[in-house]
C-alpha atoms as a PDB file:
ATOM      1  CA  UNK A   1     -30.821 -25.936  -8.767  1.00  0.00           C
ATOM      2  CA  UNK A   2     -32.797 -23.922  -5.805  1.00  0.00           C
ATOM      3  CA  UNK A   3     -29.131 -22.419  -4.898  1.00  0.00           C
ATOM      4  CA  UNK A   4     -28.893 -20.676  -8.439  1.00  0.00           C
ATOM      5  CA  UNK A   5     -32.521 -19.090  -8.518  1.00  0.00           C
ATOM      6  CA  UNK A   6     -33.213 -15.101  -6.563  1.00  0.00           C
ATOM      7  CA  UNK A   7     -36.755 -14.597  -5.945  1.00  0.00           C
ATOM      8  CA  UNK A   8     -36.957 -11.087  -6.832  1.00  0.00           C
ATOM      9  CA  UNK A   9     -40.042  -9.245  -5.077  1.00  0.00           C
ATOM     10  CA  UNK A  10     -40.680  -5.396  -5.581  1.00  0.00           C
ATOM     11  CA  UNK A  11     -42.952  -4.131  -2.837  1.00  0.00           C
ATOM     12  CA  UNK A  12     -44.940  -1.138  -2.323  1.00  0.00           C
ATOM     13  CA  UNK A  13     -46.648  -0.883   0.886  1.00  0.00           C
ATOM     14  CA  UNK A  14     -46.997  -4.441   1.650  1.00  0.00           C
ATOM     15  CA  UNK A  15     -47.366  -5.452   4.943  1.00  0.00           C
ATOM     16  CA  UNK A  16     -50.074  -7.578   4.886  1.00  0.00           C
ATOM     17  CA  UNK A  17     -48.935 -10.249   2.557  1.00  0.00           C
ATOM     18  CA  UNK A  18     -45.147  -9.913   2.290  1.00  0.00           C
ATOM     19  CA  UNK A  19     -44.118 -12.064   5.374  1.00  0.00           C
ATOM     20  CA  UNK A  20     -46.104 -14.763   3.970  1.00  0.00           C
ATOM     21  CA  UNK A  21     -44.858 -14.588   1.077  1.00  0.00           C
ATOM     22  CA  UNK A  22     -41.580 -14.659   1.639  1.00  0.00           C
ATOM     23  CA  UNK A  23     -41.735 -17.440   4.484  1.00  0.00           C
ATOM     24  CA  UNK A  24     -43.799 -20.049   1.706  1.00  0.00           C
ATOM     25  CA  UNK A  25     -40.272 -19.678  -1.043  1.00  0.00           C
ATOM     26  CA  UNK A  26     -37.952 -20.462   2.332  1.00  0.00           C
ATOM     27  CA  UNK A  27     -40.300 -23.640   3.073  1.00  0.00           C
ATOM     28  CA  UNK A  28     -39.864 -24.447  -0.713  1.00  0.00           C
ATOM     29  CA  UNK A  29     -36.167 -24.182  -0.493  1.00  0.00           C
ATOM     30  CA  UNK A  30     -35.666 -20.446  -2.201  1.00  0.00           C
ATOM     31  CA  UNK A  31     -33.374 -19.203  -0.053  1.00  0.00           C
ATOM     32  CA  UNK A  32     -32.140 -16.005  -1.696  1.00  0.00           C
ATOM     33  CA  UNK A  33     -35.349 -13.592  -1.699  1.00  0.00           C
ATOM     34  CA  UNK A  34     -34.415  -9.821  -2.648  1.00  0.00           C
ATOM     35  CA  UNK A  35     -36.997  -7.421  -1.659  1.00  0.00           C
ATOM     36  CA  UNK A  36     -36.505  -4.088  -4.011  1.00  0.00           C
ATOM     37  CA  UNK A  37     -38.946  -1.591  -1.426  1.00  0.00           C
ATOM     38  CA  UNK A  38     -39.915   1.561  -3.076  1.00  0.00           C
ATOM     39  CA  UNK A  39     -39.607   3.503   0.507  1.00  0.00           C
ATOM     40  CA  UNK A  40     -42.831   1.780   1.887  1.00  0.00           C
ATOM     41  CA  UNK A  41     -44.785   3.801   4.902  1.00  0.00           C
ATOM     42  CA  UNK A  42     -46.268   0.694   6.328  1.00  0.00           C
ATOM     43  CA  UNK A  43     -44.289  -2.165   8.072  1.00  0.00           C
ATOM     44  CA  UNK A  44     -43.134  -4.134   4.778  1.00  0.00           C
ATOM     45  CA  UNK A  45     -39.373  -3.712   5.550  1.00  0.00           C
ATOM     46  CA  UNK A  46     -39.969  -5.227   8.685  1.00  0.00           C
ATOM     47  CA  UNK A  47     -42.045  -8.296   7.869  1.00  0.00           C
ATOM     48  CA  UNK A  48     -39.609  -8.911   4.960  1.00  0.00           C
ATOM     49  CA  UNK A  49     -36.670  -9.405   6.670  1.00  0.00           C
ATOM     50  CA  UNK A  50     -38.325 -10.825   9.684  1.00  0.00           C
ATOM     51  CA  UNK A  51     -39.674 -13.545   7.106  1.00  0.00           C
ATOM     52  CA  UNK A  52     -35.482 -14.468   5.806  1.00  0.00           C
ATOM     53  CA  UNK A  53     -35.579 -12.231   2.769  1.00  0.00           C
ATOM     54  CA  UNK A  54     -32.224  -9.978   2.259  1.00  0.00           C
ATOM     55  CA  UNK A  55     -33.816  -5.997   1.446  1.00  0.00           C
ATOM     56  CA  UNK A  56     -32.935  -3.468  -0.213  1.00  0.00           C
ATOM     57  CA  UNK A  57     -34.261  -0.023  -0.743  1.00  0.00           C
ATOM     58  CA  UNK A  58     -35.084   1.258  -3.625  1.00  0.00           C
ATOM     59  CA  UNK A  59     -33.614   4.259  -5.615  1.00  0.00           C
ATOM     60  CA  UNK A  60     -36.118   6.736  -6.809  1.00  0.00           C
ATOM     61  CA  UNK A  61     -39.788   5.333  -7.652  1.00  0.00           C
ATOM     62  CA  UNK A  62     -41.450   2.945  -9.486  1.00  0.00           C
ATOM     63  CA  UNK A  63     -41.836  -0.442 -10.086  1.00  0.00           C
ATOM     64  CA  UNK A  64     -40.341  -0.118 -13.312  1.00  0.00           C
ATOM     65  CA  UNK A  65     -37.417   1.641 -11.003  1.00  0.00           C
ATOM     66  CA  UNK A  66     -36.949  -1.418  -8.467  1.00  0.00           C
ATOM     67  CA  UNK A  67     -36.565  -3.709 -11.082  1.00  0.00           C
ATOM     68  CA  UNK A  68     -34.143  -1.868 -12.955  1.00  0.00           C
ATOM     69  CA  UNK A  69     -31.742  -1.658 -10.049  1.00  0.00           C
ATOM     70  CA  UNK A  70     -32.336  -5.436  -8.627  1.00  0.00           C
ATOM     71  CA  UNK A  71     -31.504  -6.631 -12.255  1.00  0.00           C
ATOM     72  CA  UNK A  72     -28.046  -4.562 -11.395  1.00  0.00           C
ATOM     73  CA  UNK A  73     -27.129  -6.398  -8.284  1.00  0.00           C
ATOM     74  CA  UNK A  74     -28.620 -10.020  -9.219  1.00  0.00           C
ATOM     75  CA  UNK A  75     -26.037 -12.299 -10.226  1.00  0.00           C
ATOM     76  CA  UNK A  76     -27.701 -15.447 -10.197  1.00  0.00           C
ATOM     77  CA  UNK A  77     -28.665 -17.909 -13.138  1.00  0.00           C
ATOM     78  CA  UNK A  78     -32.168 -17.254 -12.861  1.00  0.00           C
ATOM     79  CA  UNK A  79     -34.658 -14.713 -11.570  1.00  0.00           C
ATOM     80  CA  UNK A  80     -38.051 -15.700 -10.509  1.00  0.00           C
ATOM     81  CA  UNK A  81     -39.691 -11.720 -10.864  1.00  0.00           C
ATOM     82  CA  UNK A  82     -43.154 -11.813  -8.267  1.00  0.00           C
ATOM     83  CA  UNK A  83     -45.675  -9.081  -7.253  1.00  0.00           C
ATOM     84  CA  UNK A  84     -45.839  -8.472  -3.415  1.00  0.00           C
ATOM     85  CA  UNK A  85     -49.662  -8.756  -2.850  1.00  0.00           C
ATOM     86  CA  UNK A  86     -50.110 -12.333  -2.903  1.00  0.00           C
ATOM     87  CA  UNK A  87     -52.140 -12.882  -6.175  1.00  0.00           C
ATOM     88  CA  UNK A  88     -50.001 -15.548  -7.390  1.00  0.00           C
ATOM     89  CA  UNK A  89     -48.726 -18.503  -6.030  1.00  0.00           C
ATOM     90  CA  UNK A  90     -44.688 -19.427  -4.436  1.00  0.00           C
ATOM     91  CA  UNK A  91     -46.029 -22.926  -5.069  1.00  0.00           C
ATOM     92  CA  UNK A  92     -46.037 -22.799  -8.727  1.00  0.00           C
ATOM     93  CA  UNK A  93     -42.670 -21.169  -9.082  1.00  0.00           C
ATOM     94  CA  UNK A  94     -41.248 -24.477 -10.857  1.00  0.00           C
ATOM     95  CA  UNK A  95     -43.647 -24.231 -13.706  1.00  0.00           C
ATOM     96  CA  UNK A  96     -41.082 -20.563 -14.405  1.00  0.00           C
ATOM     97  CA  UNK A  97     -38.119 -22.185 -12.914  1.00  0.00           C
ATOM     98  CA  UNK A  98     -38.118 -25.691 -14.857  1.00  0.00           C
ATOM     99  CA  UNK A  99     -38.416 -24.413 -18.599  1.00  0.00           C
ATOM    100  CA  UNK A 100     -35.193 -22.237 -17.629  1.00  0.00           C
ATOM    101  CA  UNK A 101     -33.298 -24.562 -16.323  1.00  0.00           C
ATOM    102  CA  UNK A 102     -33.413 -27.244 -19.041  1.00  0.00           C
ATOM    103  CA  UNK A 103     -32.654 -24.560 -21.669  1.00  0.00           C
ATOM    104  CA  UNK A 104     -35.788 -24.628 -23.250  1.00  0.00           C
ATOM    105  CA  UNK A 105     -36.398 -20.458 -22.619  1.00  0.00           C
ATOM    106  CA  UNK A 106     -34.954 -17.487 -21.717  1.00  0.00           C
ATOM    107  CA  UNK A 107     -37.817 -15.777 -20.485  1.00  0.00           C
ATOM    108  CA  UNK A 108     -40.996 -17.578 -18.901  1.00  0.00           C
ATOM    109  CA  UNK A 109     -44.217 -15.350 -18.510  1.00  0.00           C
ATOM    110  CA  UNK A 110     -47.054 -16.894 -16.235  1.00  0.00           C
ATOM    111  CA  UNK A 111     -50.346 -16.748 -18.370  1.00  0.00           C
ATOM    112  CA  UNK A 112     -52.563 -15.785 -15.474  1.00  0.00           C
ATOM    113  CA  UNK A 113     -55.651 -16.079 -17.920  1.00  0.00           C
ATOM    114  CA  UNK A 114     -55.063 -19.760 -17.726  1.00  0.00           C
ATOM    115  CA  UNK A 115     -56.723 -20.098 -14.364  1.00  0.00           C
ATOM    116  CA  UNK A 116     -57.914 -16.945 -11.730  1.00  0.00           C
ATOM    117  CA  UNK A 117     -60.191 -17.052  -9.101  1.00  0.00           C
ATOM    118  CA  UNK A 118     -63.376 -14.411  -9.327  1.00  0.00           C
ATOM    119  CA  UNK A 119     -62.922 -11.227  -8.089  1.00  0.00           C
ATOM    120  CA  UNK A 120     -59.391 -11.474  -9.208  1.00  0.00           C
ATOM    121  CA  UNK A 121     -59.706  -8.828 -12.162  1.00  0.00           C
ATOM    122  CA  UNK A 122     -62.244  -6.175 -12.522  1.00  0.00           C
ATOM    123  CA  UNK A 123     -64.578  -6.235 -15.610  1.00  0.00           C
ATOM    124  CA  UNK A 124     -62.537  -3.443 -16.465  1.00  0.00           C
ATOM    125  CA  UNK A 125     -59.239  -4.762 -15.744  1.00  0.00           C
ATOM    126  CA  UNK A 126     -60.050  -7.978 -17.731  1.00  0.00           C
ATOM    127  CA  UNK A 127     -61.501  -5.857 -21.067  1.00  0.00           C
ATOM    128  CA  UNK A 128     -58.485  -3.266 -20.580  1.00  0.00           C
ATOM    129  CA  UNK A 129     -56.091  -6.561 -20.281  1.00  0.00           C
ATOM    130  CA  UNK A 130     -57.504  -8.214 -23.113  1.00  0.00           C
ATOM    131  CA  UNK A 131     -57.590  -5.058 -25.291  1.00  0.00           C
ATOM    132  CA  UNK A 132     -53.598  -4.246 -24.718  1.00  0.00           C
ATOM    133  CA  UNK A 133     -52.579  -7.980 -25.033  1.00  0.00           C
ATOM    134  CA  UNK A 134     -54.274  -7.986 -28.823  1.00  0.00           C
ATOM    135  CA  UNK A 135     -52.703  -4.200 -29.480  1.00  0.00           C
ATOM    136  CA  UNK A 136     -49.607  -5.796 -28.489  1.00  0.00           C
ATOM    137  CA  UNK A 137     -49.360  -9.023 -30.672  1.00  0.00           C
ATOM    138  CA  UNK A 138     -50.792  -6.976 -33.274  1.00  0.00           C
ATOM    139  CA  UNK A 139     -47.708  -4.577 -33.047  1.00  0.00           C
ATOM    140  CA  UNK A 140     -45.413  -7.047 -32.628  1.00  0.00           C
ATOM    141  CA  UNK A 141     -46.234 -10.011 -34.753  1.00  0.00           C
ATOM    142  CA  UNK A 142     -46.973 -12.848 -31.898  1.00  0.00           C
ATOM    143  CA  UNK A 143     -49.174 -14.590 -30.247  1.00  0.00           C
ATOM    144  CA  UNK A 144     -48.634 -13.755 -26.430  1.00  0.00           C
ATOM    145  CA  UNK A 145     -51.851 -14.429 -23.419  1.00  0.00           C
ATOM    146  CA  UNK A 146     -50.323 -12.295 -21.440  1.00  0.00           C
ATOM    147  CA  UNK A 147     -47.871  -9.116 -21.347  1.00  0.00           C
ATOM    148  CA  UNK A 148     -48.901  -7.715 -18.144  1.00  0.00           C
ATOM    149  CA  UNK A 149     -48.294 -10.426 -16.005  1.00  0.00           C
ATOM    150  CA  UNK A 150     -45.993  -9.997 -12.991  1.00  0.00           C
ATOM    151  CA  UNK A 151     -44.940 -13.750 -12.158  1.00  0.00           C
ATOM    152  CA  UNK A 152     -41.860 -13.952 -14.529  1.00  0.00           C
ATOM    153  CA  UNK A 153     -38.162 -15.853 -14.795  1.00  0.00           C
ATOM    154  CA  UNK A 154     -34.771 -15.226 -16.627  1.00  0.00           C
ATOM    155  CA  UNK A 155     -31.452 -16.666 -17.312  1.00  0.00           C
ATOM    156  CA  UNK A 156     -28.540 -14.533 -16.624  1.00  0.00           C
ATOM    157  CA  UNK A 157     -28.493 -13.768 -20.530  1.00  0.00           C
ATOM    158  CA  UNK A 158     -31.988 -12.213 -20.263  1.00  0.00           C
ATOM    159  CA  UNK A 159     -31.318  -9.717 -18.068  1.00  0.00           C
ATOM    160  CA  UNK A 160     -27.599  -8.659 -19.157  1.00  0.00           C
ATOM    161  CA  UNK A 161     -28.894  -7.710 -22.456  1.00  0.00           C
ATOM    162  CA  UNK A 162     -32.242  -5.954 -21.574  1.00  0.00           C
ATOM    163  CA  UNK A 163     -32.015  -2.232 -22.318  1.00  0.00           C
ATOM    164  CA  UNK A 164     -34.661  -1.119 -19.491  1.00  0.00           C
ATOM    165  CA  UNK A 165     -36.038   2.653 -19.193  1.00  0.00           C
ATOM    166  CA  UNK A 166     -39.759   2.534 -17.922  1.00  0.00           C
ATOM    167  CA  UNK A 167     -40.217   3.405 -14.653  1.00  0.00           C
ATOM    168  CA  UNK A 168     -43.893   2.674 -13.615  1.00  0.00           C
ATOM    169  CA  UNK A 169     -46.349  -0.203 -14.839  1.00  0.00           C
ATOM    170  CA  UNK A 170     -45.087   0.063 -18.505  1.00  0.00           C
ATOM    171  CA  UNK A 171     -42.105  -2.440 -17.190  1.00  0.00           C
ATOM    172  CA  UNK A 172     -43.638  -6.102 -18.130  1.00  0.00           C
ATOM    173  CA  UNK A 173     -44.326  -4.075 -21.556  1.00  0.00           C
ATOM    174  CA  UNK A 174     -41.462  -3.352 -22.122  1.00  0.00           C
ATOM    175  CA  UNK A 175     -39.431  -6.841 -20.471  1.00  0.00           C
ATOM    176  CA  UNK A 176     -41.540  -8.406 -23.382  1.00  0.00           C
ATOM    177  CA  UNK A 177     -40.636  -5.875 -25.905  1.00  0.00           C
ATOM    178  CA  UNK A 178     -36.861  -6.343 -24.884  1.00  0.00           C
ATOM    179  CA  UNK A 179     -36.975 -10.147 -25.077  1.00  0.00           C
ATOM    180  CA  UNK A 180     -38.695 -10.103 -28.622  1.00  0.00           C
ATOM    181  CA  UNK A 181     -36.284  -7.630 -29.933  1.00  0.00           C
ATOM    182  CA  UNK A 182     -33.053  -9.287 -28.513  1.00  0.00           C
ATOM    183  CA  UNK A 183     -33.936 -12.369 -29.819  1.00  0.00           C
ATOM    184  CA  UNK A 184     -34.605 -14.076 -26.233  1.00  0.00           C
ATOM    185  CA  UNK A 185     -36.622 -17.403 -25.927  1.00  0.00           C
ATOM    186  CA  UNK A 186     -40.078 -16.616 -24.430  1.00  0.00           C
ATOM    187  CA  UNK A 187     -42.240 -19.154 -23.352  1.00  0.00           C
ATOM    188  CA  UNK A 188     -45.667 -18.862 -21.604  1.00  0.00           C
ATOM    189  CA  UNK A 189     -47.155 -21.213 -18.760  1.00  0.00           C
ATOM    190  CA  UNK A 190     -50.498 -21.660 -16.874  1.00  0.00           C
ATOM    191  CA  UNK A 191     -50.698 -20.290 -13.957  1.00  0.00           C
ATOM    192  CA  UNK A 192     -52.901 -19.602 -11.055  1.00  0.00           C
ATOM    193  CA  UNK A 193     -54.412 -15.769 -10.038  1.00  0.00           C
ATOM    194  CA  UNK A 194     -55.674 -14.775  -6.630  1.00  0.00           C
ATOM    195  CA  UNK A 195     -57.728 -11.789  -5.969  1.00  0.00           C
ATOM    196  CA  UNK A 196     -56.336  -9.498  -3.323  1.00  0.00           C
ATOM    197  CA  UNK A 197     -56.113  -9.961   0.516  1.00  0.00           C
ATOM    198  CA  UNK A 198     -58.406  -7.860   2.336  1.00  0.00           C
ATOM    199  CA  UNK A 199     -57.309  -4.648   3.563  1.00  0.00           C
ATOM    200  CA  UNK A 200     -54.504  -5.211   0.526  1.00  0.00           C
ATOM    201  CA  UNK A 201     -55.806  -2.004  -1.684  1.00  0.00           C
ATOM    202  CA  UNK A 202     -54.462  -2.564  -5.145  1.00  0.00           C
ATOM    203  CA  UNK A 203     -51.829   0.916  -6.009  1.00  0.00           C
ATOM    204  CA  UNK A 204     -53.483   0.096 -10.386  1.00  0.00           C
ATOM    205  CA  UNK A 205     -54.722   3.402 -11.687  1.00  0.00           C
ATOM    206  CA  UNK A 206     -57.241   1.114 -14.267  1.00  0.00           C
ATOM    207  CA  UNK A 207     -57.802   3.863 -16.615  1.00  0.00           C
ATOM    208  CA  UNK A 208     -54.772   5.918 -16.094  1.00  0.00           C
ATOM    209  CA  UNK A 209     -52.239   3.445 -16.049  1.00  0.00           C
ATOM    210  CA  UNK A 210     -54.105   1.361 -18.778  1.00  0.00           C
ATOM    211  CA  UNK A 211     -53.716   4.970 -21.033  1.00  0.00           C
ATOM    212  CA  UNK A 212     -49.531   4.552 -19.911  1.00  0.00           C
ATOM    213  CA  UNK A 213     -49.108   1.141 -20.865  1.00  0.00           C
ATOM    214  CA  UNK A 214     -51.121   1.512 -24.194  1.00  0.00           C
ATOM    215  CA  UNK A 215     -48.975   4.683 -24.924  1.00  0.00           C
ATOM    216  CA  UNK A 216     -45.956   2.648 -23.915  1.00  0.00           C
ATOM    217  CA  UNK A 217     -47.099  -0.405 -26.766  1.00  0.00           C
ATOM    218  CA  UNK A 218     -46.988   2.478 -28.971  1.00  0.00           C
ATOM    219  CA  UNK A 219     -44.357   4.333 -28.075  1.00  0.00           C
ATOM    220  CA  UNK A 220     -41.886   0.925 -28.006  1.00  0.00           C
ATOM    221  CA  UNK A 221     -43.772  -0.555 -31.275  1.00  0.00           C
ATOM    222  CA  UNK A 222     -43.183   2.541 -33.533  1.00  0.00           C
ATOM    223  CA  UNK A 223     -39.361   1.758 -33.650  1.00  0.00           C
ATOM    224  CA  UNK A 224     -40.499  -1.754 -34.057  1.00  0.00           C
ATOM    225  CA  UNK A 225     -42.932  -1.835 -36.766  1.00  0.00           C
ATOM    226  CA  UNK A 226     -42.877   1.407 -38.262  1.00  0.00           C
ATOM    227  CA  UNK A 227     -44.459  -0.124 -41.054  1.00  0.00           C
ATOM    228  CA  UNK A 228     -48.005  -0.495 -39.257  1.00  0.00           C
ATOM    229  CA  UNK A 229     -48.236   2.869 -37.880  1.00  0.00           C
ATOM    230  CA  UNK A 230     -47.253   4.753 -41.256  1.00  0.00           C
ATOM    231  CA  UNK A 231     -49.298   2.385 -42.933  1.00  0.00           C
ATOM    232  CA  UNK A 232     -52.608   3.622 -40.614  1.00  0.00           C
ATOM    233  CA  UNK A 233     -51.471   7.230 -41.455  1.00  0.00           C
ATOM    234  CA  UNK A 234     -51.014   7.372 -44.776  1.00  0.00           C
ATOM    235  CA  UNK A 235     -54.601   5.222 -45.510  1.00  0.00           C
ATOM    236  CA  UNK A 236     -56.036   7.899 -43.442  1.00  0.00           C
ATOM    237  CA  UNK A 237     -55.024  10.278 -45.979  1.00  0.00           C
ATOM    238  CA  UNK A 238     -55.920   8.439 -49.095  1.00  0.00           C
ATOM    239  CA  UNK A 239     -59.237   8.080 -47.633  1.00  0.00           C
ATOM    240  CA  UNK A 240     -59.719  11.921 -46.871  1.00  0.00           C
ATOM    241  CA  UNK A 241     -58.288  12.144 -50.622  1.00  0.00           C
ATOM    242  CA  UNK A 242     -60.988   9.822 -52.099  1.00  0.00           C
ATOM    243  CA  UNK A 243     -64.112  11.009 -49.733  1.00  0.00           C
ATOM    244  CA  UNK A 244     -63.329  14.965 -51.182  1.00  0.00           C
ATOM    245  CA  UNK A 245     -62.712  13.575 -54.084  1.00  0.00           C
ATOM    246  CA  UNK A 246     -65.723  11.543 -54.851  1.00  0.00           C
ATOM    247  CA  UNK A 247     -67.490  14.689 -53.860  1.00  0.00           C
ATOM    248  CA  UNK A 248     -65.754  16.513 -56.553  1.00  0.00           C
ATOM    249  CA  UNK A 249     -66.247  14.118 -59.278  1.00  0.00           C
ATOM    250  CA  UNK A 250     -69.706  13.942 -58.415  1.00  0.00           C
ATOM    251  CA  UNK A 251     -70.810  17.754 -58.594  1.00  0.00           C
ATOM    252  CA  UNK A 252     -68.118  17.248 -61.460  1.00  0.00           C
ATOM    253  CA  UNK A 253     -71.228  15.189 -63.123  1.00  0.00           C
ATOM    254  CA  UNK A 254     -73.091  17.952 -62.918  1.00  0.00           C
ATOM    255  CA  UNK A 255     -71.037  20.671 -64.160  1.00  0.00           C
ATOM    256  CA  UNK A 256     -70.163  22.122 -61.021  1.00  0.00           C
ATOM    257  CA  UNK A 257     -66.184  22.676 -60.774  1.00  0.00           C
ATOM    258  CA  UNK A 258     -64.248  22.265 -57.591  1.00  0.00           C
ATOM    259  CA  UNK A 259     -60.359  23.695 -58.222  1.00  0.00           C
ATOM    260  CA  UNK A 260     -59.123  24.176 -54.942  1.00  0.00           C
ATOM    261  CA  UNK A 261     -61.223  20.885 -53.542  1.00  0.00           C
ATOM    262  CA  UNK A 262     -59.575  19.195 -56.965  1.00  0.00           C
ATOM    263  CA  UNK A 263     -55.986  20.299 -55.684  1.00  0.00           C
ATOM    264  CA  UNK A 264     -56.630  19.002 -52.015  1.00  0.00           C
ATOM    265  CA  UNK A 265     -57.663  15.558 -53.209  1.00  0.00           C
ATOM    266  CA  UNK A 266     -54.339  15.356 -55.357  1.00  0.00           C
ATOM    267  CA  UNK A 267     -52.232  16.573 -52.175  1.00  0.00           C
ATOM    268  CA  UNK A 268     -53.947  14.528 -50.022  1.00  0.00           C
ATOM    269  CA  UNK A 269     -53.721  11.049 -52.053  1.00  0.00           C
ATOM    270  CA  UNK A 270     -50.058  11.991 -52.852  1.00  0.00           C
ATOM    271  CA  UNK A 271     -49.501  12.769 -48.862  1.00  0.00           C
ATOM    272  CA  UNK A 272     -50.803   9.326 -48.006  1.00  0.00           C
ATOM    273  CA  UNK A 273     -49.090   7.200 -50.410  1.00  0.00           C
ATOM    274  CA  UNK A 274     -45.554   9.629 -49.745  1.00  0.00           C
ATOM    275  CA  UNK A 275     -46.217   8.120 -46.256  1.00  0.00           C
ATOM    276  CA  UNK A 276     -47.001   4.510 -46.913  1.00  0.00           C
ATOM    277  CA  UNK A 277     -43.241   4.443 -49.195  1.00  0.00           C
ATOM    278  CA  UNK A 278     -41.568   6.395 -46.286  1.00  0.00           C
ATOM    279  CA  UNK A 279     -43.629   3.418 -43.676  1.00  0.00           C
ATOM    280  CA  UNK A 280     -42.067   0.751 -46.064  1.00  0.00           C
ATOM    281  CA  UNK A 281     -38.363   2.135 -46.479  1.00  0.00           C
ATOM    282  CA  UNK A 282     -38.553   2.468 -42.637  1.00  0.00           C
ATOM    283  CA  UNK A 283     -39.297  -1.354 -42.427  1.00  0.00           C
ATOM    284  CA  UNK A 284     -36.522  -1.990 -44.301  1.00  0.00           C
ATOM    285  CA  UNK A 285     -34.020  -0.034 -42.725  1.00  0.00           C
ATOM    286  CA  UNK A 286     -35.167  -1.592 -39.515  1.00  0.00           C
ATOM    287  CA  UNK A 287     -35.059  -5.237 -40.695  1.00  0.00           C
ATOM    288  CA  UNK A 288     -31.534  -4.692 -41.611  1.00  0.00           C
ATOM    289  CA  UNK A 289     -30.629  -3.002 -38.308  1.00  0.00           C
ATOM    290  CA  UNK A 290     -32.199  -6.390 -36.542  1.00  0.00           C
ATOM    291  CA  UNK A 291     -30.003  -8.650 -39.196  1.00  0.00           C
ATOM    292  CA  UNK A 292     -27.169  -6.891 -38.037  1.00  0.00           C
ATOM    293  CA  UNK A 293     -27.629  -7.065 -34.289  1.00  0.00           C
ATOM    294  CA  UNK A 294     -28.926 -10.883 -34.446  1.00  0.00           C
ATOM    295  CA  UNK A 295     -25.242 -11.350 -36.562  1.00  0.00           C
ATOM    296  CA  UNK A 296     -23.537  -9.418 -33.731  1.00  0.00           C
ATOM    297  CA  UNK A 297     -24.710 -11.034 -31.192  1.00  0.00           C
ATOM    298  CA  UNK A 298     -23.879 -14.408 -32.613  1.00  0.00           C
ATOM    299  CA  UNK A 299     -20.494 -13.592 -32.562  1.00  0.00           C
END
């Protein structure tokens, strides 16, 4: 089974935790480890391929980038997908690997809320985490621990029909996204989360790349569940419409007359619920797009 699984690591400046890395699959019997490096300045080419793994420079930037192209050249049953600074563990890689290979998913996430070590997440890693994995489910309609991990495996069917674009962080967003829309098998297990090695600096931009990946939920959701996001929009409006207008029927009350605050409650009622019919043919439309590519695929 070993023989049919490519650990796939995309590194960024790496050096102090790559080697290891790569030499703990090779004692586990993972022989084919692809390194995707994004043009590293340190010496993580070097202590890859010293280690046994095969690299392979990277094309542009980005993890979002790396995996793009390694999911080009991989031709393997499965992927194992790991981060290069050593917060989770080669020794758990059959909890991703086994679900796989008895056909029981197509995609296996590694729920690293299940079990990390302190000092593994910030306080405001953790909120931010917890905040975009309840946007998410909300958006999408499941029940998922966690989007944003990077310990991850895939059948060959996984990755030939994923349609990827993002370039940076907003990746595991949208490898989820992918995998819910094309129908894929996800499953989540427990797994294990290590803080950083020292003199490891983590290259996580908490509140700008946290803004990204939330913007990236919303961009990939609106085409998803245009329903929701119309919905919000147009209650906004019949709210505005009933706060002006319960100020005009009050002073109404007292024979004081309103017209032009009368004529912006009607056109802002009428706006909202114009946008809640336009949220709910959208839904439509888009539930009989998915019909059609779920009978498409079948064949």
């Amino acid at each position: 089974m070993k023989d049919g699984v490519c650990i796939l690591i995309p590194t960024l400046n790496e050096e102090k935790t790559i080697g290891d890395l790569v030499a703990r699959f090779k004692r586990l019997g993972y022989e084919d480890v692809l390194v995707i490096d994004g043009n590293s300045s340190d010496n993580t080419v070097q202590e890859a391929k010293a280690a046994g793994a095969r690299v392979v420079m990277q094309d542009g930037c980005g993890k979002g980038r790396a995996i793009q192209q390694a999911f080009a050249i991989i031709d393997k049953d499965i992927t194992v997908m790991i981060d290069g600074d050593g917060t989770y563990l080669p020794e758990e890689v059959d909890k991703l690997v086994e679900p796989i290979a008895s056909g029981r998913a197509d995609h296996v996430m590694g729920n690293r809320f299940a079990n990390y070590e302190k000092g593994a997440f910030t306080r405001l890693n953790l909120l931010g985490n917890k905040i975009l994995n309840k946007l998410f489910n909300i958006d999408y309609k499941v029940r998922l621990e966690d989007i944003l991990t990077g310990y991850r495996a895939f059948n060959k069917k996984a990755i030939k029909v994923m349609d990827l674009n993002q370039s940076g962080f907003g990746i595991e967003v949208e490898l989820t996204v992918e995998s819910i829309k094309k129908d894929l098998r996800i499953l989540e297990v427990p797994i294990s989360y290590r803080a950083r090695a020292p003199g490891a600096p983590t290259k996580l931009k908490p509140l700008e790349d946290g803004f990204k990946i939330g913007y990236t939920i919303y961009k990939l959701g609106k085409t998803y569940n245009p329903m929701l996001y119309l919905s919000l929009i147009g209650a906004a409006f019949v709210v505005a419409g009933l706060v002006v207008g319960s100020y005009v029927t009050i002073d109404w009350f007292k024979g004081i007359n309103h017209l032009p605050l009368t004529v912006l409650t009607a056109l802002l009622t009428i706006t909202g619920v114009q946008i809640f019919i336009f949220g709910y043919l959208s839904d439509m439309i888009v539930q009989l797009q998915r019909e059609m590519l779920r009978e498409l695929r079948k064949r």
